[in-house]
PDB file of N, CA and C in Angstrom:
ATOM      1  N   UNK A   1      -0.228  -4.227 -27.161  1.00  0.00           N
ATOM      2  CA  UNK A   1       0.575  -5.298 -26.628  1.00  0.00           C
ATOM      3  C   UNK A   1       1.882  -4.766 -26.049  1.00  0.00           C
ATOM      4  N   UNK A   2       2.472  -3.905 -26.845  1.00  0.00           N
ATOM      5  CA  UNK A   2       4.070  -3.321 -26.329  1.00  0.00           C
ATOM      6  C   UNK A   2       3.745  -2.578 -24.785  1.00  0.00           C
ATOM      7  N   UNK A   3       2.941  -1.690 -24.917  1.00  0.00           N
ATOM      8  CA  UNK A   3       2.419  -1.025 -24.051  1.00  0.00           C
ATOM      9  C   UNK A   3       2.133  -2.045 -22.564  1.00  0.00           C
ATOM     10  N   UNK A   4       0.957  -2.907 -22.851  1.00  0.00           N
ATOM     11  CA  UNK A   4       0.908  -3.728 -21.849  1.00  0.00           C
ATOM     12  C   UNK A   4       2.259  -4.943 -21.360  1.00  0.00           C
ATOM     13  N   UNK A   5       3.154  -4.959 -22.240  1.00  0.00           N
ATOM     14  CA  UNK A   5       4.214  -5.662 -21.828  1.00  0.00           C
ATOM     15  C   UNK A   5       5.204  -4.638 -21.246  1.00  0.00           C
ATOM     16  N   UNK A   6       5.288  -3.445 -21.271  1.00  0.00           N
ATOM     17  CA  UNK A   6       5.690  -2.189 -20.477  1.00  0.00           C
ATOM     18  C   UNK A   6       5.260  -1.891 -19.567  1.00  0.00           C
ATOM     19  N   UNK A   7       4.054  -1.897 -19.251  1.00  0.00           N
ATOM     20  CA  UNK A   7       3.682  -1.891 -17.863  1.00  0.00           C
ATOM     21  C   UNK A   7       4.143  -3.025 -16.768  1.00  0.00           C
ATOM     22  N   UNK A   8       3.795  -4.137 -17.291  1.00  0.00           N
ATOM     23  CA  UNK A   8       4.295  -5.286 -16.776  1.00  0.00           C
ATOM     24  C   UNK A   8       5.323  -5.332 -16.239  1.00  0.00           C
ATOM     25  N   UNK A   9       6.379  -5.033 -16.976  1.00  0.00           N
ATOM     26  CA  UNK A   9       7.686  -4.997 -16.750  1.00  0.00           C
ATOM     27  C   UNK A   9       7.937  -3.894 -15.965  1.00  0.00           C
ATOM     28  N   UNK A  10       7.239  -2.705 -15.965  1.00  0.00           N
ATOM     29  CA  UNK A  10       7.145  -1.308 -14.871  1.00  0.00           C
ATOM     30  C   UNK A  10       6.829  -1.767 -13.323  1.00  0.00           C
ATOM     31  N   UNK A  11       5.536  -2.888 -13.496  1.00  0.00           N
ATOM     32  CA  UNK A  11       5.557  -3.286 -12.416  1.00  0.00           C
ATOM     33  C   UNK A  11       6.119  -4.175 -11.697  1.00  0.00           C
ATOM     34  N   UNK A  12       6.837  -5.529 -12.427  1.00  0.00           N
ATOM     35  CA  UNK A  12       7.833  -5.669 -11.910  1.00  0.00           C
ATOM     36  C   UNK A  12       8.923  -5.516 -11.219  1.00  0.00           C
ATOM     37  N   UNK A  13       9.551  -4.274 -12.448  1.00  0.00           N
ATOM     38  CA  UNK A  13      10.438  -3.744 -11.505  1.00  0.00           C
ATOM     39  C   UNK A  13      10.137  -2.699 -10.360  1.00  0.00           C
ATOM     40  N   UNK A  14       8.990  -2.073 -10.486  1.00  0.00           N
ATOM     41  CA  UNK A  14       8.663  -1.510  -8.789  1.00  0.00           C
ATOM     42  C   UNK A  14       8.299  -2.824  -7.607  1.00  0.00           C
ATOM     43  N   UNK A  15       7.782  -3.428  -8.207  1.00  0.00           N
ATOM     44  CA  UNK A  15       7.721  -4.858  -7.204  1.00  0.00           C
ATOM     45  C   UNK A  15       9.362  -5.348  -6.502  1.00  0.00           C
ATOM     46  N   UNK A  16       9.742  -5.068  -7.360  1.00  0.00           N
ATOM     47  CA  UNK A  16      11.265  -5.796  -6.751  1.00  0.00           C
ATOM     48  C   UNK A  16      11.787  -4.121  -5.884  1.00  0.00           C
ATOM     49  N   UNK A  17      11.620  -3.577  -6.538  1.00  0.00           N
ATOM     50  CA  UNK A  17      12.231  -1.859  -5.395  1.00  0.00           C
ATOM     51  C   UNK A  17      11.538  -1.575  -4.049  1.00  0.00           C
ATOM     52  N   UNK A  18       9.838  -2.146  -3.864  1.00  0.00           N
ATOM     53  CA  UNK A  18       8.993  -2.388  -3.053  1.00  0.00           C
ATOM     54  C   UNK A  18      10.141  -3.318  -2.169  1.00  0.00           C
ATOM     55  N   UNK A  19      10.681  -4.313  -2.791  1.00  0.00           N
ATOM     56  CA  UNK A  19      10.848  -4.768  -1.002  1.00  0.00           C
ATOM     57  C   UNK A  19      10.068  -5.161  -0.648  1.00  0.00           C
ATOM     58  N   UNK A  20       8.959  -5.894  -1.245  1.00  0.00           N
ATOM     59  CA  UNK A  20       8.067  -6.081  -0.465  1.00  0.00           C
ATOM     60  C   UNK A  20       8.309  -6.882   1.482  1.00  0.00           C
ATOM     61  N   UNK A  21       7.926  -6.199   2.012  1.00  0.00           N
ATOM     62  CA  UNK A  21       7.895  -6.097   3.758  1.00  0.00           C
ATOM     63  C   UNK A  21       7.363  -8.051   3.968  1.00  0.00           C
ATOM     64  N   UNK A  22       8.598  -8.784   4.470  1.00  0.00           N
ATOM     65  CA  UNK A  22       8.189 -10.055   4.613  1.00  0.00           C
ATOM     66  C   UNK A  22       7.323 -10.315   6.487  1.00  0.00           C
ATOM     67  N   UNK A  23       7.929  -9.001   6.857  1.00  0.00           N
ATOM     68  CA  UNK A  23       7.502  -9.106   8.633  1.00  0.00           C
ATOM     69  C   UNK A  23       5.900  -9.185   8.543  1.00  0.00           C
ATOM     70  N   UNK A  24       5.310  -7.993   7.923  1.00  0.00           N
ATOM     71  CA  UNK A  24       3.409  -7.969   8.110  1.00  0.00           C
ATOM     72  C   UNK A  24       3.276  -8.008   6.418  1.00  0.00           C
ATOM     73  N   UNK A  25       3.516  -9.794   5.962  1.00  0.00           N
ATOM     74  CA  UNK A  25       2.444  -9.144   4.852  1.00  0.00           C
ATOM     75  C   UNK A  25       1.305 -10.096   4.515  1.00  0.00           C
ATOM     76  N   UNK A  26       0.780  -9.206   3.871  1.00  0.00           N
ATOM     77  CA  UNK A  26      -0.671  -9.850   3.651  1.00  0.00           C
ATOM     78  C   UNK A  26      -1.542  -9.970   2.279  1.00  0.00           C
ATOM     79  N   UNK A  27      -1.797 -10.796   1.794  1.00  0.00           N
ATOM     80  CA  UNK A  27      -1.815 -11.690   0.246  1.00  0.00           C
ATOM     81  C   UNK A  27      -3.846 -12.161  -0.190  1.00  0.00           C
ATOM     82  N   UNK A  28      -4.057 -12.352  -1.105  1.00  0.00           N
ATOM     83  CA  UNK A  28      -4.947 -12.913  -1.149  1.00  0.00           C
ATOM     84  C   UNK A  28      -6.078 -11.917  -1.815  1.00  0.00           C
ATOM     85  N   UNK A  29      -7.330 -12.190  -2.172  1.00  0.00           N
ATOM     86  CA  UNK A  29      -8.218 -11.591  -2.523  1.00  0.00           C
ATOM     87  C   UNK A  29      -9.315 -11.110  -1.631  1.00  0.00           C
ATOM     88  N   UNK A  30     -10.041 -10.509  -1.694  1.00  0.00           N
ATOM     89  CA  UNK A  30     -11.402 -10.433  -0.878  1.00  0.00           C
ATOM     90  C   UNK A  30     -11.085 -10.188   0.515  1.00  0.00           C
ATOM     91  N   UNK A  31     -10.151 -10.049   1.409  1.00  0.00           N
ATOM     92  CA  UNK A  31     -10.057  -9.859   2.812  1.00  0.00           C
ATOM     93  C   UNK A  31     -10.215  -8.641   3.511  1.00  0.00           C
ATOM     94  N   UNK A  32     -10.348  -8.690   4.937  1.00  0.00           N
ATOM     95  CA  UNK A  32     -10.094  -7.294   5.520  1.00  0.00           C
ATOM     96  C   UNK A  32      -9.691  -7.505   6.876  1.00  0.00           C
ATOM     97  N   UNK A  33      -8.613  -6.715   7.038  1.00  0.00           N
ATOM     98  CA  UNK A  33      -8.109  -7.142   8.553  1.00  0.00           C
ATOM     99  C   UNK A  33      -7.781  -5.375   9.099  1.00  0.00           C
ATOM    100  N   UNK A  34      -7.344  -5.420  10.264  1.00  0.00           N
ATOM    101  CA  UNK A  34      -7.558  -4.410  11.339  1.00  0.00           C
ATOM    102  C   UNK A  34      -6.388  -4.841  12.187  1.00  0.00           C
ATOM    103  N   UNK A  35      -5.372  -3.726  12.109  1.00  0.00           N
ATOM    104  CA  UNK A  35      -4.302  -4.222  13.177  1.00  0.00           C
ATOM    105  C   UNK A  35      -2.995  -3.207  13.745  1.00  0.00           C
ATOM    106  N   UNK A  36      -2.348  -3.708  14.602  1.00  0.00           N
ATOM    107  CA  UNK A  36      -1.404  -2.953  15.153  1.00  0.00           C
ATOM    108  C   UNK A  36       0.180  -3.522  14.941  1.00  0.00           C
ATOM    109  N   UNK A  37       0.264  -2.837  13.644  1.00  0.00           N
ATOM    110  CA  UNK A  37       1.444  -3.687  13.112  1.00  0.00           C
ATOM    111  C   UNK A  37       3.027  -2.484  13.574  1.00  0.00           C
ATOM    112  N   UNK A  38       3.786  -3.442  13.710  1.00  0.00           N
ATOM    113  CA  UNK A  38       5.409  -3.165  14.176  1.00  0.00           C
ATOM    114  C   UNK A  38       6.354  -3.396  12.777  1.00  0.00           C
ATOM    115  N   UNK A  39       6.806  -2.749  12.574  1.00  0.00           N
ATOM    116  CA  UNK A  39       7.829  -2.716  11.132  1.00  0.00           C
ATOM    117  C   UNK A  39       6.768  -2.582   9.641  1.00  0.00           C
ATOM    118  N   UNK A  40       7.584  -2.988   8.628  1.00  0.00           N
ATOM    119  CA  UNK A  40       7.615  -3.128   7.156  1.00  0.00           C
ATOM    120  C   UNK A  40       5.744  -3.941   6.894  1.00  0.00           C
ATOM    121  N   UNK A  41       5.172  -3.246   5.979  1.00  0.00           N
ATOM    122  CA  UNK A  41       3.954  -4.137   6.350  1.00  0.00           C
ATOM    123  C   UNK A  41       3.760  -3.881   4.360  1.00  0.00           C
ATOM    124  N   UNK A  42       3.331  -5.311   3.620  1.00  0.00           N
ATOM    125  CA  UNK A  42       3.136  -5.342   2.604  1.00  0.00           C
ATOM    126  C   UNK A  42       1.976  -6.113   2.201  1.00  0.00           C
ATOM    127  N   UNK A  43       1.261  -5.542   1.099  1.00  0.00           N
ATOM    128  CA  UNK A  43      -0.025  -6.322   0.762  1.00  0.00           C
ATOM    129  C   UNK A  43      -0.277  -6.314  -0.755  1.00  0.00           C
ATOM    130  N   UNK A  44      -0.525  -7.311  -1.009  1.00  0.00           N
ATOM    131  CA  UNK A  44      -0.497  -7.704  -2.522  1.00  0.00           C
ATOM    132  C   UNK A  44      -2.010  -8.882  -2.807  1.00  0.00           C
ATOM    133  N   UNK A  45      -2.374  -8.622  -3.618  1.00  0.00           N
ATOM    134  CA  UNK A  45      -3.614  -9.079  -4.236  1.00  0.00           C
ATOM    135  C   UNK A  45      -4.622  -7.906  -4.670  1.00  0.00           C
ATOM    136  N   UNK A  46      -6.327  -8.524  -4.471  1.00  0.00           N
ATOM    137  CA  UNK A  46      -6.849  -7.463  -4.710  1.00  0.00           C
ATOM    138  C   UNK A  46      -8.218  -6.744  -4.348  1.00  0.00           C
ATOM    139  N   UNK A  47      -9.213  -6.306  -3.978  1.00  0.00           N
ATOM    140  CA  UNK A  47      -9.773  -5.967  -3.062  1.00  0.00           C
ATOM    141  C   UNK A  47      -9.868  -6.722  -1.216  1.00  0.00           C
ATOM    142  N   UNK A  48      -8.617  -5.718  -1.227  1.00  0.00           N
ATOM    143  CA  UNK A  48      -8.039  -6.060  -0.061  1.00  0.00           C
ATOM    144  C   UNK A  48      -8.023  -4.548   0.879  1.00  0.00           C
ATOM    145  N   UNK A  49      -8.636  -5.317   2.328  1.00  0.00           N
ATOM    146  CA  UNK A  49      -8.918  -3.465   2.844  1.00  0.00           C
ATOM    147  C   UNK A  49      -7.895  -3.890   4.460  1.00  0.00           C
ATOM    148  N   UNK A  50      -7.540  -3.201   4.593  1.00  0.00           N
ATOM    149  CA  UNK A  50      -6.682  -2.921   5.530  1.00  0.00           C
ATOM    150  C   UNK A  50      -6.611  -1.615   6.553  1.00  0.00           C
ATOM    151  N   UNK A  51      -6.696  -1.773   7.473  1.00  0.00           N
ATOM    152  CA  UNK A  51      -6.430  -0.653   8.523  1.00  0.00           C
ATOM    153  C   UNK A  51      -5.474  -0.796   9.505  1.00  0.00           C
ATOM    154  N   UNK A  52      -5.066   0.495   9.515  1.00  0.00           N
ATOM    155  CA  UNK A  52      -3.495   0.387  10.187  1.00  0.00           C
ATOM    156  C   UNK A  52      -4.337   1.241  11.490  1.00  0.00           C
ATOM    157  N   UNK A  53      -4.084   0.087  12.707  1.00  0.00           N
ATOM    158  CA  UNK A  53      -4.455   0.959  13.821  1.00  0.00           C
ATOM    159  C   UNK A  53      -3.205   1.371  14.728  1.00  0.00           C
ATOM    160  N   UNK A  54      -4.361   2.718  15.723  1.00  0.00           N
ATOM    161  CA  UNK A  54      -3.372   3.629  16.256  1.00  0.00           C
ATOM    162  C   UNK A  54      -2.325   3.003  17.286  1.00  0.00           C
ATOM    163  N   UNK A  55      -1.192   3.259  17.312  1.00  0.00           N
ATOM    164  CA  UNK A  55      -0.004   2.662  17.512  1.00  0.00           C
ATOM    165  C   UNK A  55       0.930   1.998  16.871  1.00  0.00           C
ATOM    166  N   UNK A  56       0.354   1.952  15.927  1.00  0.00           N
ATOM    167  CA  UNK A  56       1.665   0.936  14.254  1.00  0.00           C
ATOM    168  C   UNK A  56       2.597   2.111  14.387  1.00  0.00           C
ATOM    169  N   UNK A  57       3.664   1.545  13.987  1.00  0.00           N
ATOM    170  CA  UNK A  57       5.232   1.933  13.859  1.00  0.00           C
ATOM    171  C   UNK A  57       5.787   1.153  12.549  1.00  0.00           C
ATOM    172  N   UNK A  58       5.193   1.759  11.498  1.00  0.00           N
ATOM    173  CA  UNK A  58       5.352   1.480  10.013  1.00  0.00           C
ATOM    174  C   UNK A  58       6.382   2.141   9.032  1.00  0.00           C
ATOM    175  N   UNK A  59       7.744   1.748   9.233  1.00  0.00           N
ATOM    176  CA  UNK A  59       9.017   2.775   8.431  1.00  0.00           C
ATOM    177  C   UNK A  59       8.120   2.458   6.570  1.00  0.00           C
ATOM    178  N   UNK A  60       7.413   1.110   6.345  1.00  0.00           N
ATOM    179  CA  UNK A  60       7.376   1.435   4.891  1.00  0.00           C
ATOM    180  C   UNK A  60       6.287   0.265   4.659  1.00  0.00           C
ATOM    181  N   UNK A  61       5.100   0.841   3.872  1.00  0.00           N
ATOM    182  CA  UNK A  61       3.817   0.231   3.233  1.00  0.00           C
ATOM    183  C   UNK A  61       3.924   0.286   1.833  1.00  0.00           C
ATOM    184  N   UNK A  62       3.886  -1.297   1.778  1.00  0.00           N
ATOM    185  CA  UNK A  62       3.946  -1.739   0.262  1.00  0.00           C
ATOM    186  C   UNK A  62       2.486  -1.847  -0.176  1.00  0.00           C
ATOM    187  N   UNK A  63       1.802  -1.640  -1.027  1.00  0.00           N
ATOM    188  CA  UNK A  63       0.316  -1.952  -1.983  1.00  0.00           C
ATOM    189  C   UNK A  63       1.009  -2.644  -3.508  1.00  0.00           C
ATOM    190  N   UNK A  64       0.782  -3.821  -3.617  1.00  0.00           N
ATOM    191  CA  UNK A  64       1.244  -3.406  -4.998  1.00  0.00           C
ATOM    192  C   UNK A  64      -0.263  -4.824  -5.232  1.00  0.00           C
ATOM    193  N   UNK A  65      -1.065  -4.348  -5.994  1.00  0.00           N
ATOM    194  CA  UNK A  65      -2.351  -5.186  -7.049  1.00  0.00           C
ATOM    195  C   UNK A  65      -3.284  -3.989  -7.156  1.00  0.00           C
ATOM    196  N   UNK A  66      -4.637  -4.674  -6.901  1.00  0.00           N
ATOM    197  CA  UNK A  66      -5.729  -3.835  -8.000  1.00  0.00           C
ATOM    198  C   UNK A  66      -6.768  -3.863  -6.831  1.00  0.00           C
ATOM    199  N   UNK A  67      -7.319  -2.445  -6.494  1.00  0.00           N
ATOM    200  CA  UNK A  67      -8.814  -2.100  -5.407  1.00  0.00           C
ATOM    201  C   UNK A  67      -8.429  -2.206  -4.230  1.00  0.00           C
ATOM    202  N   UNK A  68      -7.044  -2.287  -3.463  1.00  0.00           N
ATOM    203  CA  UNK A  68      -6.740  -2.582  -2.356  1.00  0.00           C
ATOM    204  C   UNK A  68      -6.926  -0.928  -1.682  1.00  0.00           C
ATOM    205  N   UNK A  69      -7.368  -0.938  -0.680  1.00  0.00           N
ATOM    206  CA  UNK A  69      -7.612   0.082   0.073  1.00  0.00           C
ATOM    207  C   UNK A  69      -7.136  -0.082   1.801  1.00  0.00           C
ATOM    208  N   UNK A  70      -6.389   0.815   2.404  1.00  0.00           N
ATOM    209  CA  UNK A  70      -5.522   0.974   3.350  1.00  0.00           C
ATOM    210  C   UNK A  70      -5.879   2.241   4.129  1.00  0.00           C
ATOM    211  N   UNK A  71      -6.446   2.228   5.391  1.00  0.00           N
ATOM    212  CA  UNK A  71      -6.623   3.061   6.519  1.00  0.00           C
ATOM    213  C   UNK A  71      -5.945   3.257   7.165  1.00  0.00           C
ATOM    214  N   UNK A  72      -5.609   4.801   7.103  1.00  0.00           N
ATOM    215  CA  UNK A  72      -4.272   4.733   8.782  1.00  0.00           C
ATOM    216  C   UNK A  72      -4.860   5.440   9.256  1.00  0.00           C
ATOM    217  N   UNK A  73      -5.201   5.127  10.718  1.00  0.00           N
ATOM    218  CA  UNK A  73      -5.686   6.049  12.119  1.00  0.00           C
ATOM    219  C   UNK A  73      -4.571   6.912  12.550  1.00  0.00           C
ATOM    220  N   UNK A  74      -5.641   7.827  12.734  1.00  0.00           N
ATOM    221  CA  UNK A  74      -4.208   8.979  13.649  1.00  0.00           C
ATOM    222  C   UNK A  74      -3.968   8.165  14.998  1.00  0.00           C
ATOM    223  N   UNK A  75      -2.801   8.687  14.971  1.00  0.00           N
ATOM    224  CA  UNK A  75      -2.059   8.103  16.490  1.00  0.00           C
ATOM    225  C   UNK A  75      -1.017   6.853  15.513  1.00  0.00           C
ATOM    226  N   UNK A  76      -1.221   6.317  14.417  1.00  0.00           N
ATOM    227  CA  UNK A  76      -0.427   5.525  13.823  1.00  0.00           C
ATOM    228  C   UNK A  76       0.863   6.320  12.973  1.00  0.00           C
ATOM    229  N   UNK A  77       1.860   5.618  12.968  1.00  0.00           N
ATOM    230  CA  UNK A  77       3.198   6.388  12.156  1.00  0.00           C
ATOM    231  C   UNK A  77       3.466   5.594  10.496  1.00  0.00           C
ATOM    232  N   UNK A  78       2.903   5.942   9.916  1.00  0.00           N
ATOM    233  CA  UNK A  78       4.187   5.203   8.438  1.00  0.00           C
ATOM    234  C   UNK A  78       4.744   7.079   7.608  1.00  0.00           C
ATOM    235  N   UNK A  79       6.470   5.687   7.874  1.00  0.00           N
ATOM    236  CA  UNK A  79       6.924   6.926   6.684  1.00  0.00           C
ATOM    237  C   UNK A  79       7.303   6.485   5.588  1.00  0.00           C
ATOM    238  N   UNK A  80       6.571   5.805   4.975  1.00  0.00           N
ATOM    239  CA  UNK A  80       6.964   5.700   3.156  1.00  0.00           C
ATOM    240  C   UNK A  80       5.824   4.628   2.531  1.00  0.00           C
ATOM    241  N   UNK A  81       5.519   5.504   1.364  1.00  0.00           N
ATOM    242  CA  UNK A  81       4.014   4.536   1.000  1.00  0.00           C
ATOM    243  C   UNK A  81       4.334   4.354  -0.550  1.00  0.00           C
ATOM    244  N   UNK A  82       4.331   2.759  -1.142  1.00  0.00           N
ATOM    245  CA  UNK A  82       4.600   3.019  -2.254  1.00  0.00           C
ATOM    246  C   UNK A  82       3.279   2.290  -2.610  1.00  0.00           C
ATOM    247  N   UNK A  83       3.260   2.158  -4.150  1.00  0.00           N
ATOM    248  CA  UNK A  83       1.791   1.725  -4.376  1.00  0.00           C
ATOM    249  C   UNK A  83       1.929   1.383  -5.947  1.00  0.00           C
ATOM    250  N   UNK A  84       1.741  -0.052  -6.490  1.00  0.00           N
ATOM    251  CA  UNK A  84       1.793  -0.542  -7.245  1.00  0.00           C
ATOM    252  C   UNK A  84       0.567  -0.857  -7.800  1.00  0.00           C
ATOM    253  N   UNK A  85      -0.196  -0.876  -9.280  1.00  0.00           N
ATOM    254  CA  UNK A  85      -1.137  -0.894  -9.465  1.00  0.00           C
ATOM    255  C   UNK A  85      -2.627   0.206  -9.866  1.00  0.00           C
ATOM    256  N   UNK A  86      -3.630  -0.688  -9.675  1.00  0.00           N
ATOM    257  CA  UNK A  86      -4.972   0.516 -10.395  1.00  0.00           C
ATOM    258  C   UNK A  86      -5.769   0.355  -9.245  1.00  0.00           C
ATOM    259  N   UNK A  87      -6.389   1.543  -8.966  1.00  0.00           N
ATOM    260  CA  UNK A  87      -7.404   1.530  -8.077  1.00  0.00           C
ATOM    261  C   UNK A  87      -7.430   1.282  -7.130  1.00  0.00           C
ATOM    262  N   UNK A  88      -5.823   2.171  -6.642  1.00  0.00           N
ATOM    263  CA  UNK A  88      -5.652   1.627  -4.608  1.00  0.00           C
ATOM    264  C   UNK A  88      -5.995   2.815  -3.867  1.00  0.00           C
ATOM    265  N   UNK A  89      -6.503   2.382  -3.013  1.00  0.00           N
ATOM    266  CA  UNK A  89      -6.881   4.049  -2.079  1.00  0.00           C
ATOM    267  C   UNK A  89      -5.932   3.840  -0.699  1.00  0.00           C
ATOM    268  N   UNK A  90      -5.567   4.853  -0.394  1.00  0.00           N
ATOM    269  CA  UNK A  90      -4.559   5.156   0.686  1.00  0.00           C
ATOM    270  C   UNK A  90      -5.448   5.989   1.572  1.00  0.00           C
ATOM    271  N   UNK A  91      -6.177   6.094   2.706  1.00  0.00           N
ATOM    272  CA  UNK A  91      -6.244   6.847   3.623  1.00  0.00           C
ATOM    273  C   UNK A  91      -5.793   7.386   4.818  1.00  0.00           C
ATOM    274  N   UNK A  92      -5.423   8.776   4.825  1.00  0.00           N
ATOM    275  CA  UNK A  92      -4.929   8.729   6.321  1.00  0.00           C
ATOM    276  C   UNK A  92      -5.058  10.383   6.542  1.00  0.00           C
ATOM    277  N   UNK A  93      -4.626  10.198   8.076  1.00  0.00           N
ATOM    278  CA  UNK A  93      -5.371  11.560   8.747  1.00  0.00           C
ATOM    279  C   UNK A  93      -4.849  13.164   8.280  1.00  0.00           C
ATOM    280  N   UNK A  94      -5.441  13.962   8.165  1.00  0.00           N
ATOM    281  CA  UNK A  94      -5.061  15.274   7.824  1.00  0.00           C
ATOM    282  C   UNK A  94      -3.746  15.615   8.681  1.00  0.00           C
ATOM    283  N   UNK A  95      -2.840  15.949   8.389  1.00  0.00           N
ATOM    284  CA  UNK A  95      -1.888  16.468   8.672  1.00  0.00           C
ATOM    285  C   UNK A  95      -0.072  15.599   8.409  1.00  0.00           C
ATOM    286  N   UNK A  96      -0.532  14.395   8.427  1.00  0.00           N
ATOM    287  CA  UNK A  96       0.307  13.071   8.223  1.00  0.00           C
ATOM    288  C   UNK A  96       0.812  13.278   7.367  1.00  0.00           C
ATOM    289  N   UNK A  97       1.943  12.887   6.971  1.00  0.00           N
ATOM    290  CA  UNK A  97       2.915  13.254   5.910  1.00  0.00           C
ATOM    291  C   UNK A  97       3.740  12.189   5.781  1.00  0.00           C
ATOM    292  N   UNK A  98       4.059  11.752   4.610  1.00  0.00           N
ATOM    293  CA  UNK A  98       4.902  10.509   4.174  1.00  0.00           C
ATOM    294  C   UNK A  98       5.533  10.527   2.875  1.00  0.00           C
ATOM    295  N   UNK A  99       6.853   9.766   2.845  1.00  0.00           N
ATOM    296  CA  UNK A  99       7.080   9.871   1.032  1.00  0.00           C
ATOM    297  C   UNK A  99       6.155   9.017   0.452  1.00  0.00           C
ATOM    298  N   UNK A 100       5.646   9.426  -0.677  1.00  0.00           N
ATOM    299  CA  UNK A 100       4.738   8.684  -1.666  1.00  0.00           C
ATOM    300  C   UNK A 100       5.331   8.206  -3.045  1.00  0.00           C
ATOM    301  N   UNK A 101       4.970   7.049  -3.609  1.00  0.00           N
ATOM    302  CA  UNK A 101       5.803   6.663  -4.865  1.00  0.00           C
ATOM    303  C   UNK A 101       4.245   5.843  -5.482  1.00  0.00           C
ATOM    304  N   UNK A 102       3.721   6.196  -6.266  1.00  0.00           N
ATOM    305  CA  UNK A 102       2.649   5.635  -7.083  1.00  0.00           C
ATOM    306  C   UNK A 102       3.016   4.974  -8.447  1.00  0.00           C
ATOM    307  N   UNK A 103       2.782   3.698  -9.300  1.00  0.00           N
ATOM    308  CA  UNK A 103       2.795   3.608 -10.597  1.00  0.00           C
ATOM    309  C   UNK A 103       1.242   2.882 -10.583  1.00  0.00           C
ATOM    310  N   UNK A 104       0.724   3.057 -11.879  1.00  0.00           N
ATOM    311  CA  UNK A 104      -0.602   2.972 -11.903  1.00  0.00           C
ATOM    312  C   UNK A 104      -1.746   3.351 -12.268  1.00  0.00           C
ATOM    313  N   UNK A 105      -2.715   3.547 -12.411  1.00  0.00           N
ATOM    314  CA  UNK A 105      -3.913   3.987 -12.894  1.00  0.00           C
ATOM    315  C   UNK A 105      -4.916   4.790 -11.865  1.00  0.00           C
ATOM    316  N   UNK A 106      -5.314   5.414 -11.391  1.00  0.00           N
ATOM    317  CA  UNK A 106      -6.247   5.928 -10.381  1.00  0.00           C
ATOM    318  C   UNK A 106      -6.228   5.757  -8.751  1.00  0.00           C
ATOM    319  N   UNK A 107      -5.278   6.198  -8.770  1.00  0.00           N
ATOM    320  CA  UNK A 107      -4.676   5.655  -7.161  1.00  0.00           C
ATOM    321  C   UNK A 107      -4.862   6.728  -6.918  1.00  0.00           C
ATOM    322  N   UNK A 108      -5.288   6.839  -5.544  1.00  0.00           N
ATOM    323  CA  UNK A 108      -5.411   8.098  -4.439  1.00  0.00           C
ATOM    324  C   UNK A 108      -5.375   7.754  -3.229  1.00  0.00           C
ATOM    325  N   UNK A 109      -4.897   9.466  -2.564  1.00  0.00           N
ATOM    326  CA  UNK A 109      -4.134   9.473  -1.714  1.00  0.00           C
ATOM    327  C   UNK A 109      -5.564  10.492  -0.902  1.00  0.00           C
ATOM    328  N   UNK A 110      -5.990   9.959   0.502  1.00  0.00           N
ATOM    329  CA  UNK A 110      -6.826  10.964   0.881  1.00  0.00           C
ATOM    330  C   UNK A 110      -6.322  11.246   1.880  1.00  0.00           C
ATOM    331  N   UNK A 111      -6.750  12.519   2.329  1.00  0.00           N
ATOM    332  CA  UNK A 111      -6.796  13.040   3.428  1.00  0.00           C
ATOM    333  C   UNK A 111      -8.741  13.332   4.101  1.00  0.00           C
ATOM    334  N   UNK A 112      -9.143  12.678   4.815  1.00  0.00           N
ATOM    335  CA  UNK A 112     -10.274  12.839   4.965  1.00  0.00           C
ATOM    336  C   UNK A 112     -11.266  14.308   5.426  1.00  0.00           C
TER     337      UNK A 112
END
């Protein structure tokens, strides 16, 4: 119980440091969208798949729930990926480089 009321509260407060991005965000369960997003882009719920197509201009990607998975195409820019939660996958192209901030359970970061 202490434990799980510690996490809670862990994620909370990364939720509130997230910022979550009010310009692109995107909520809900079960979805999948494909897009060319401009600024701050945040997504919260949970198997939620997302692809960041080529041309986004992304200073900062919020994840914060559970199975959400996120594609970035080369030719797309984010520089800062934080990631709240269990079981989020981050993909993006070999060479791409970003600050990363994870709390969570089995989150990964690929390079394909």
């Amino acid at each position: 119980m202490t434990r799980m009321l510690g996490r809670m509260g862990s994620v909370l407060l990364l939720a509130g440091l997230l910022g979550c991005a009010t310009g692109n965000a995107i909520s809900g369960d079960g979805s999948k969208r494909a897009l060319v997003f401009q600024g701050p882009v945040s997504i919260a719920g949970q198997d939620i798949e997302v692809t960041i197509q080529r041309g986004s201009d992304v200073p900062k990607l919020s994840l914060l729930g559970d199975s959400l998975r996120v594609v970035i195409e080369e030719g797309a820019a984010v520089r800062k990926v934080e990631v709240a939660g269990d079981d989020n996958e981050v993909v993006c192209p070999d060479g791409m480089t970003f600050e990363y901030t994870e709390l969570g359970d089995d989150n990964r970061l690929k390079h394909p």
